[in-house]
N, C-alpha and C. Protein backbone atom coordinates (compact mmCIF):
# COMPACT_ATOMS: atom_id res chain seq x y z
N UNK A 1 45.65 -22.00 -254.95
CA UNK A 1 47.00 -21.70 -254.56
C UNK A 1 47.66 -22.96 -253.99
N UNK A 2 48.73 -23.35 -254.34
CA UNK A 2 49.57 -24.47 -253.86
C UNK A 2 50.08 -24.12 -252.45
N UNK A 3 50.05 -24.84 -252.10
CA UNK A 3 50.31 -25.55 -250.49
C UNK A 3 52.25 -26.28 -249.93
N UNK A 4 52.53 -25.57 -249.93
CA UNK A 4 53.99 -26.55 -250.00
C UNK A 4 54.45 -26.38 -248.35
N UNK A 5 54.16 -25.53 -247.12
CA UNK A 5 54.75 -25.93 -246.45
C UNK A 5 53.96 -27.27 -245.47
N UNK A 6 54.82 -27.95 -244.79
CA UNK A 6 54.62 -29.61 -244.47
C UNK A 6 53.21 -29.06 -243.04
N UNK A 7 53.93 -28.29 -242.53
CA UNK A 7 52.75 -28.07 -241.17
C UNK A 7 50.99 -27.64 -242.16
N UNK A 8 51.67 -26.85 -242.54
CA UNK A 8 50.08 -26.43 -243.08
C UNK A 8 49.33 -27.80 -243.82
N UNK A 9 50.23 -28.56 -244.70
CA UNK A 9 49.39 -29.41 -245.05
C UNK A 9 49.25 -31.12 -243.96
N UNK A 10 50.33 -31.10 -243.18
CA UNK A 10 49.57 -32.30 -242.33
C UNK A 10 48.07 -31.66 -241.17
N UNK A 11 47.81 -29.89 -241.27
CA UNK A 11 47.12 -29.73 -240.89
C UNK A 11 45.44 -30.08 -241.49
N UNK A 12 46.08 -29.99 -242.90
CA UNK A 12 44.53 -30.41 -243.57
C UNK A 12 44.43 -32.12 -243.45
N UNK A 13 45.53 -32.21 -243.17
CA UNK A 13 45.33 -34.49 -243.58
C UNK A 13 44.56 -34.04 -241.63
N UNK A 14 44.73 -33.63 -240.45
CA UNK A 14 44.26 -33.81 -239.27
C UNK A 14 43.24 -33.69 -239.41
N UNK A 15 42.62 -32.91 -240.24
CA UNK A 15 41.03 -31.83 -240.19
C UNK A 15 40.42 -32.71 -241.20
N UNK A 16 40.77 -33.35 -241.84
CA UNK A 16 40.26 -34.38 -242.78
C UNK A 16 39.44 -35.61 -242.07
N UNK A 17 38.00 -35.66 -242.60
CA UNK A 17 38.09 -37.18 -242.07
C UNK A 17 37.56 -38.25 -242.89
N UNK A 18 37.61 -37.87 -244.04
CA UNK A 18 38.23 -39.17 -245.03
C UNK A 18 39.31 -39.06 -246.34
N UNK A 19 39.60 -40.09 -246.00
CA UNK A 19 40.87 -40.15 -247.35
C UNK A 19 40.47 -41.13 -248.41
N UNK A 20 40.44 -41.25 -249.36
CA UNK A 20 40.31 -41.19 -250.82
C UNK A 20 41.73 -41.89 -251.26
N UNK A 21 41.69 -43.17 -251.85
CA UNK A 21 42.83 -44.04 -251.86
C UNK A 21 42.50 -44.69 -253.83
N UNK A 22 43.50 -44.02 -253.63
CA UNK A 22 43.44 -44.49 -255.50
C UNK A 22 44.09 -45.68 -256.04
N UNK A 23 43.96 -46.79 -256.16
CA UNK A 23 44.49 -47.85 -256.92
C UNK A 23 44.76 -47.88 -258.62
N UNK A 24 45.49 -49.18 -259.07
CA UNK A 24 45.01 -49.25 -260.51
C UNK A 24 45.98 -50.60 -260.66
N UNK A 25 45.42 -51.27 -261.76
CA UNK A 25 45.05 -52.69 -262.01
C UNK A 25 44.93 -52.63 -263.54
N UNK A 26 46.02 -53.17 -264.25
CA UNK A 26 45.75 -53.55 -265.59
C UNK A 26 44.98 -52.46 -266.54
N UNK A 27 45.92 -51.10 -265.99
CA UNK A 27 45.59 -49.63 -266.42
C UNK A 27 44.02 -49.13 -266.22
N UNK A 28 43.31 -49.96 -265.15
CA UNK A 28 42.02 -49.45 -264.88
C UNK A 28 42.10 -48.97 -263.56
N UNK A 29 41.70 -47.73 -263.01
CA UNK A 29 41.81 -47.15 -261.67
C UNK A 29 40.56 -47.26 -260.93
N UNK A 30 40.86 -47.18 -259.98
CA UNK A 30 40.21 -47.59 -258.81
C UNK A 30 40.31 -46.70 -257.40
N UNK A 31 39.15 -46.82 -256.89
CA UNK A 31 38.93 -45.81 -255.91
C UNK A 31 38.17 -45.84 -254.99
N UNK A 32 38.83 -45.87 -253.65
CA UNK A 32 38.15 -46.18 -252.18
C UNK A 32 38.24 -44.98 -251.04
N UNK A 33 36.63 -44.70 -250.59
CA UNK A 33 36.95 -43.62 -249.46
C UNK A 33 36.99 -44.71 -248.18
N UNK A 34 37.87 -44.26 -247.39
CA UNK A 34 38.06 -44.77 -246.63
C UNK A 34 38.81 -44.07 -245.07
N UNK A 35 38.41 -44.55 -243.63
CA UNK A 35 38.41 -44.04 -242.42
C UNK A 35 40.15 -44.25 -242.15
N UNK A 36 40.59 -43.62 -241.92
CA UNK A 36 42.25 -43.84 -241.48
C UNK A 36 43.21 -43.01 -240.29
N UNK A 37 44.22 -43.26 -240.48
CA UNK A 37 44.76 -42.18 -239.76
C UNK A 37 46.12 -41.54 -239.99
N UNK A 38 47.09 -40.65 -239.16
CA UNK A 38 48.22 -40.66 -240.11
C UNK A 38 49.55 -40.06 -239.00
N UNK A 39 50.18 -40.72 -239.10
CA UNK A 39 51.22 -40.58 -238.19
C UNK A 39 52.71 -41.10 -239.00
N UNK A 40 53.92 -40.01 -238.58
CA UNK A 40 55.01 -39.54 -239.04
C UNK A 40 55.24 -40.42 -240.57
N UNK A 41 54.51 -39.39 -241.14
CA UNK A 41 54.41 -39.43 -242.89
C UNK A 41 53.78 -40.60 -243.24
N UNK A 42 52.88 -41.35 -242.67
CA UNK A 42 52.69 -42.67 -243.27
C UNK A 42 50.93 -42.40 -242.95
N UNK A 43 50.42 -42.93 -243.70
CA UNK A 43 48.86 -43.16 -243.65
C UNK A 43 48.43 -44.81 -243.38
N UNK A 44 47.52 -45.03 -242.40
CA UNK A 44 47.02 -46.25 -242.27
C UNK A 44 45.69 -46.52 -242.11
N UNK A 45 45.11 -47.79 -242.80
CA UNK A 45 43.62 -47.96 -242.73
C UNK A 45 43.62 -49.36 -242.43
N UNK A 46 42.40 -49.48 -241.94
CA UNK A 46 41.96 -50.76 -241.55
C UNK A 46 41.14 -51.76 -242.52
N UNK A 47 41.10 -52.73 -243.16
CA UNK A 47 40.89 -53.27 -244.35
C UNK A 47 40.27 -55.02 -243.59
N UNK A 48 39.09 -55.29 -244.59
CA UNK A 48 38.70 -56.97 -244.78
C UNK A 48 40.09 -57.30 -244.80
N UNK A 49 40.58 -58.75 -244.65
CA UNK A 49 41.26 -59.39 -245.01
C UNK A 49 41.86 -59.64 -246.51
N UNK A 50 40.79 -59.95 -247.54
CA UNK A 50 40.37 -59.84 -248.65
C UNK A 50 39.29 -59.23 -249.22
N UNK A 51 39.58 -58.79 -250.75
CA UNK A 51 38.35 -58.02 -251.41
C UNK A 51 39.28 -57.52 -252.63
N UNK A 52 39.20 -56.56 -253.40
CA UNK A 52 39.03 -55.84 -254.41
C UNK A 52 40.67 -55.18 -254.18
N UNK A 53 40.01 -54.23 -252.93
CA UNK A 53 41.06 -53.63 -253.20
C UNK A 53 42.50 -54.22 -252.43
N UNK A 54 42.32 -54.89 -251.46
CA UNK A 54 43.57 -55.95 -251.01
C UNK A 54 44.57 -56.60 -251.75
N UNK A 55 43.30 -57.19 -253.13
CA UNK A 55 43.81 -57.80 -253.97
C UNK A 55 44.65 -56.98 -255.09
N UNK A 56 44.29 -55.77 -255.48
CA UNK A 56 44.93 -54.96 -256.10
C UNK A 56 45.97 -54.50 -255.51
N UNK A 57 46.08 -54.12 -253.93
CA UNK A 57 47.60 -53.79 -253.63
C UNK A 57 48.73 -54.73 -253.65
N UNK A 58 48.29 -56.08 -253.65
CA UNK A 58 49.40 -57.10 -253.71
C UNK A 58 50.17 -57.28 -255.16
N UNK A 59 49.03 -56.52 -255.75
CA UNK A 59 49.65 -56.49 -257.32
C UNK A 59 50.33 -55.59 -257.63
N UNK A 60 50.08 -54.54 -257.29
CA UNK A 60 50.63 -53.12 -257.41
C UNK A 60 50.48 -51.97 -256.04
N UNK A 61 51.47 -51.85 -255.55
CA UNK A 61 51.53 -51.22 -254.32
C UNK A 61 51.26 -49.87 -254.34
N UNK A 62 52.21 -49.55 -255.86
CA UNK A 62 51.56 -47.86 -255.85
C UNK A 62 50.48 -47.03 -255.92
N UNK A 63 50.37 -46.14 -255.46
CA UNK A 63 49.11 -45.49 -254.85
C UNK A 63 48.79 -43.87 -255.04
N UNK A 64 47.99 -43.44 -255.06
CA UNK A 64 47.37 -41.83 -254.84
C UNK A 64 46.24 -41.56 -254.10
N UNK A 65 46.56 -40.60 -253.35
CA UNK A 65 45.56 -40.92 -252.49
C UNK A 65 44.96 -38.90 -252.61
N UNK A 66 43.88 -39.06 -251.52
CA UNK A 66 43.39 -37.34 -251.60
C UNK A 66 43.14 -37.40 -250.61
N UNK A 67 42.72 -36.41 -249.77
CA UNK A 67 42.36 -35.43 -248.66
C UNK A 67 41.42 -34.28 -248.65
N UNK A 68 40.01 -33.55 -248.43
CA UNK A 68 39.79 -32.94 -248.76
C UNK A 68 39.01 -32.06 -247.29
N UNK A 69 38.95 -30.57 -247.41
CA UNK A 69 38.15 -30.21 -245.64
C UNK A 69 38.12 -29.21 -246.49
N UNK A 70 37.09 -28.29 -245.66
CA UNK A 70 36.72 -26.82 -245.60
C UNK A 70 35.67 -26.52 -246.71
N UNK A 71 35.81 -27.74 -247.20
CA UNK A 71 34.76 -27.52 -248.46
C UNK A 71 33.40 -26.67 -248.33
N UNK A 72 33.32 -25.67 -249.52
CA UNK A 72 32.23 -24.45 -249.11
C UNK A 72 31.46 -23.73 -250.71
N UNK A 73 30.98 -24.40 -250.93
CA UNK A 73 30.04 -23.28 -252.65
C UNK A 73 29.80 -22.27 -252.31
N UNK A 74 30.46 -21.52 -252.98
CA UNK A 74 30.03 -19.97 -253.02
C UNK A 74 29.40 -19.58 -254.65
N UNK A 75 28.52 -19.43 -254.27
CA UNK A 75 27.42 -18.94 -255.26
C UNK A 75 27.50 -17.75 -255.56
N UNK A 76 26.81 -17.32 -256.95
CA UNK A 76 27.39 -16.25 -257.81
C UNK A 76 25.79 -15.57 -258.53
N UNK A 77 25.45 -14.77 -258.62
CA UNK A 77 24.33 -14.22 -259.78
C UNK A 77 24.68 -14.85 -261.00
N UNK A 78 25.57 -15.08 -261.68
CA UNK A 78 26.65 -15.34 -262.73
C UNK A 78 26.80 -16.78 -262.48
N UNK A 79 25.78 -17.79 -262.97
CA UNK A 79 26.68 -19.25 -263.05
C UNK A 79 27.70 -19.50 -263.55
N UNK A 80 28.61 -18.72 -264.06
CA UNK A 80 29.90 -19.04 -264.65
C UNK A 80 30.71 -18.75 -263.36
N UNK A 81 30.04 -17.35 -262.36
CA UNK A 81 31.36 -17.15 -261.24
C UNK A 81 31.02 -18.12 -259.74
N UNK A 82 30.16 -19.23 -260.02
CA UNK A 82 29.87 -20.26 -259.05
C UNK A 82 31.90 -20.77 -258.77
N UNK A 83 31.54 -20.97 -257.47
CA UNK A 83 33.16 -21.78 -257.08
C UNK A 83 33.01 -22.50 -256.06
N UNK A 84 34.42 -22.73 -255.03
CA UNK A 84 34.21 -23.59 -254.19
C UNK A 84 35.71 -23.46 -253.67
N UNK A 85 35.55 -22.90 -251.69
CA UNK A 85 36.00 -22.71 -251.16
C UNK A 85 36.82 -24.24 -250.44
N UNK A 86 37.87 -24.33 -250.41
CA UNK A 86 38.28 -25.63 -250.26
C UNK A 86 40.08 -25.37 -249.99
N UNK A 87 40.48 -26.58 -248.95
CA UNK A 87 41.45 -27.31 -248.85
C UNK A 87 41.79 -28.59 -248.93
N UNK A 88 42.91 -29.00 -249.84
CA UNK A 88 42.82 -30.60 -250.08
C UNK A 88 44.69 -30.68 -250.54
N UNK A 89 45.01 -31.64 -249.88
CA UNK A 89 46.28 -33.17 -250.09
C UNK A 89 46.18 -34.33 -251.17
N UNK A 90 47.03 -33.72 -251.94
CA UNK A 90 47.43 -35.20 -252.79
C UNK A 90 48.16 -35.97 -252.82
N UNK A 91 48.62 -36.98 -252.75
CA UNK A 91 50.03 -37.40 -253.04
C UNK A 91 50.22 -38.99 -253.16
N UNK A 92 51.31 -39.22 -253.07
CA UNK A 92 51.57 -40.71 -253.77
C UNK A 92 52.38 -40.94 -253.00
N UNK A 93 52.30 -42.29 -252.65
CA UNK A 93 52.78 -43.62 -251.59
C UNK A 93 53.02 -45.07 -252.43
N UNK A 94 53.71 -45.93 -251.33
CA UNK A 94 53.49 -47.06 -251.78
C UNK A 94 52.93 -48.09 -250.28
N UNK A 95 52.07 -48.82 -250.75
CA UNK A 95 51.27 -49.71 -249.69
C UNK A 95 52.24 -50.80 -249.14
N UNK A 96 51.79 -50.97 -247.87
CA UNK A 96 52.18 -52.32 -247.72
C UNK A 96 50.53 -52.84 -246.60
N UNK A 97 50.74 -54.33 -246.68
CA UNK A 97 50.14 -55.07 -245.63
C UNK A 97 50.31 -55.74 -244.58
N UNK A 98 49.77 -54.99 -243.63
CA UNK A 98 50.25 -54.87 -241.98
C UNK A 98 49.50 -56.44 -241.21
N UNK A 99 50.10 -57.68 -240.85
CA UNK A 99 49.55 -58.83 -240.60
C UNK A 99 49.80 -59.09 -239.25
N UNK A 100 50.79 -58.12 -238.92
CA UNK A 100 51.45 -58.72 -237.25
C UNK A 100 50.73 -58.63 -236.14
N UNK A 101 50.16 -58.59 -235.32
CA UNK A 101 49.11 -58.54 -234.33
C UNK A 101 49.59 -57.09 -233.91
N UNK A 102 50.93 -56.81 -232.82
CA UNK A 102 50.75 -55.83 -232.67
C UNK A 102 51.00 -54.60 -232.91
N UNK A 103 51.58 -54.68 -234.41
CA UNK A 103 51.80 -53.32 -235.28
C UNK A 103 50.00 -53.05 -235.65
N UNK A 104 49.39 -54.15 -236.02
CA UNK A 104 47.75 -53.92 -236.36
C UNK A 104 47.19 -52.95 -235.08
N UNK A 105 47.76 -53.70 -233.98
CA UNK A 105 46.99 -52.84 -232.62
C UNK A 105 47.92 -51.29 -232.62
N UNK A 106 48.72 -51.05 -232.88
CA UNK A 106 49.50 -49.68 -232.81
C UNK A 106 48.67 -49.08 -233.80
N UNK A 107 48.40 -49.57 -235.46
CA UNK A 107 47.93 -48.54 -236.29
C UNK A 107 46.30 -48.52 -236.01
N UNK A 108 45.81 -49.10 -234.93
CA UNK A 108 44.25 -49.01 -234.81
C UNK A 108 44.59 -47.55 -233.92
N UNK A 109 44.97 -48.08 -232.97
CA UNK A 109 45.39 -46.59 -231.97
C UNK A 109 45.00 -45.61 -232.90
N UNK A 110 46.53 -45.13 -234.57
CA UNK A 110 46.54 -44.09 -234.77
C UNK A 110 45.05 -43.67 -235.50
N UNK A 111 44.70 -44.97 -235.90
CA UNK A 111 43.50 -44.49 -237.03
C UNK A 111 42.41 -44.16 -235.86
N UNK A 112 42.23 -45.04 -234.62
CA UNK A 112 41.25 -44.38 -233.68
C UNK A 112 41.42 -42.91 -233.11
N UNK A 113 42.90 -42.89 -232.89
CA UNK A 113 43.17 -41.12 -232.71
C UNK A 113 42.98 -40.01 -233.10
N UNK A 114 42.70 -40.73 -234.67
CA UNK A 114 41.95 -39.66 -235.58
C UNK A 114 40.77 -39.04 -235.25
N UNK A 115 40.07 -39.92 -234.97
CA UNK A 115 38.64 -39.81 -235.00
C UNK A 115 38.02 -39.48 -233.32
N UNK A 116 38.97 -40.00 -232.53
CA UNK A 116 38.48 -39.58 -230.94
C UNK A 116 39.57 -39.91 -230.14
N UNK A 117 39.59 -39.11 -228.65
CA UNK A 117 40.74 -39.77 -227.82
C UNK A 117 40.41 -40.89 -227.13
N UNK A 118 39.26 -41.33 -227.15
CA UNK A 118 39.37 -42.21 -226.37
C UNK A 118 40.08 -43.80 -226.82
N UNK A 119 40.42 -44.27 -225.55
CA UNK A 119 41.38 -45.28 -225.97
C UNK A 119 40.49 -46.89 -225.90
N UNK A 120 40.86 -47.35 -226.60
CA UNK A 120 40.16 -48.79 -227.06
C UNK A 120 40.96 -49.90 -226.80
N UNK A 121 40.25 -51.10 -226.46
CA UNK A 121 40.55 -52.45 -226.42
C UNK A 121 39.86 -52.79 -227.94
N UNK A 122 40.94 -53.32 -228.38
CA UNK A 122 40.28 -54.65 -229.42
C UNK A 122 40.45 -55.66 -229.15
N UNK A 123 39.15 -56.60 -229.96
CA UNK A 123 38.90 -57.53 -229.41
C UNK A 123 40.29 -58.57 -230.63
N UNK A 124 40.76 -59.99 -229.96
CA UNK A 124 41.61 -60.70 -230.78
C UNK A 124 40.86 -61.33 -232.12
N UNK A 125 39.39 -61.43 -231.98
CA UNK A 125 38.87 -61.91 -233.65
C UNK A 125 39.04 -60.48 -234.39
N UNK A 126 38.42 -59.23 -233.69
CA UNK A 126 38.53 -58.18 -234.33
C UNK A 126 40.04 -58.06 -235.17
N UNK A 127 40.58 -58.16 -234.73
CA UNK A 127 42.50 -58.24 -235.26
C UNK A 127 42.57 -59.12 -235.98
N UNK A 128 42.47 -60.14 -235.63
CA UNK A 128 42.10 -61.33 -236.48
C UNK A 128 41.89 -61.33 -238.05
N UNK A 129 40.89 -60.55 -238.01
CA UNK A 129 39.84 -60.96 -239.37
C UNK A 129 40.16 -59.33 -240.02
N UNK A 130 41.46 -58.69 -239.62
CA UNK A 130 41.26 -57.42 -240.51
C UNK A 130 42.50 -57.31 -240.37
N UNK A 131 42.76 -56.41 -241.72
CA UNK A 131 44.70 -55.97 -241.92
C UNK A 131 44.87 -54.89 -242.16
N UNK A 132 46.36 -54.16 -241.92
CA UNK A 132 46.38 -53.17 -242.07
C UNK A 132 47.10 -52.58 -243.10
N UNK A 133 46.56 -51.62 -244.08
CA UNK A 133 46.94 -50.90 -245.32
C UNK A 133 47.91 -50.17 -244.66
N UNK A 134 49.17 -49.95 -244.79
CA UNK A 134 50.07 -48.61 -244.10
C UNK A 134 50.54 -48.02 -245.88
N UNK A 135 50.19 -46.54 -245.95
CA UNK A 135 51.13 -46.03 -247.29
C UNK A 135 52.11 -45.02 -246.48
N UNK A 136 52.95 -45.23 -247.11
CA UNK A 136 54.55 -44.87 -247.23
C UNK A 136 54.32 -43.61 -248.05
N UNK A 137 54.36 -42.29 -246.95
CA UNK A 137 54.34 -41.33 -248.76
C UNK A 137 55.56 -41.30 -249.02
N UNK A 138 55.30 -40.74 -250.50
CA UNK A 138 56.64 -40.27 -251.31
C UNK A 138 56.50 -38.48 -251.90
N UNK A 139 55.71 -38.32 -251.52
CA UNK A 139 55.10 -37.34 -252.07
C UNK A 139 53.87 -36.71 -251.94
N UNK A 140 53.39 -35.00 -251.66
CA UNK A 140 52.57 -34.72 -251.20
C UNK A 140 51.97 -33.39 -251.12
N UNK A 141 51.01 -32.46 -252.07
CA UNK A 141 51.12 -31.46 -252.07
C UNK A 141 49.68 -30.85 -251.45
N UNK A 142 49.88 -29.70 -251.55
CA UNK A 142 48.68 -28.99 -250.85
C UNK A 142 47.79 -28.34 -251.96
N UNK A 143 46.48 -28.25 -252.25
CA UNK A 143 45.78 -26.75 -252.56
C UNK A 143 44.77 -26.29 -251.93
N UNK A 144 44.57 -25.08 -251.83
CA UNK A 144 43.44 -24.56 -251.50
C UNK A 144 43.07 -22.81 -252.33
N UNK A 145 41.52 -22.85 -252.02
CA UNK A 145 40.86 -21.66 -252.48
C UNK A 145 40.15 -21.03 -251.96
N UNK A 146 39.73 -20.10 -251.64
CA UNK A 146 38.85 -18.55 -251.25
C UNK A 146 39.65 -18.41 -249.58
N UNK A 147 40.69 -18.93 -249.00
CA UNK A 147 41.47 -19.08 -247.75
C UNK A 147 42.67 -18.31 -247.77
């Protein structure tokens, strides 16, 4: 069943704790799970400096990303009526790369907020030597099943 109102589905991006970031490069796609966080419509992750996929967003910003929680197999006598209880977010953004010192320290906050309240010092090499992915959604839908 589709998902369209906004609360219900920034509830599954909260309950989520990884996101699934889709690239593509010279019509070959590409695909990274990755730790993030997400605050007023925008998703952010913490990234090497350089690599693979850095290098692919400078080429092409656009993006798809996923979300997935609640995930549950429900088993059947009947291997055909095997399924899978689930909520999940799709949608499409465009990237940018976050270099400024303290927009990097604001989106560590949100991506640490995700994951715990407690509040952190980073260290200045830590900042240093890492950048920040922010996607811009444009777009964003919900599904879920046996819920």
């Amino acid at each position: 069943m589709e998902i369209t109102d906004t609360a219900a589905i920034e509830s599954i991006i909260l309950k989520s704790s990884v996101c699934r970031l889709a690239m593509s490069e010279n019509d070959r796609p590409y695909i990274v799970p990755l730790c993030f966080g997400y605050k007023d419509n925008a998703l952010y992750f913490h990234s090497a400096r350089e690599g693979k996929k850095v290098d692919m967003l400078r080429k092409n910003s656009k993006v798809c990303f996923e979300l997935d929680t609640d995930n549950e197999i429900v088993s059947d006598e009947s291997p055909c009526k095997w399924t899978m209880k689930y909520r999940s977010v799709i949608g499409n953004g465009k990237a940018s790369l976050i270099h400024d010192p303290e927009a990097k320290r604001q989106a560590f906050d949100i991506i640490m907020h995700h994951y715990s309240d407690k509040v952190s010092a980073y260290s200045e090499a830590g900042l240093d030597n890492s950048l920040i992915i922010k996607i811009e959604i444009e777009s964003m839908t919900g599904k879920q099943l046996g819920y």
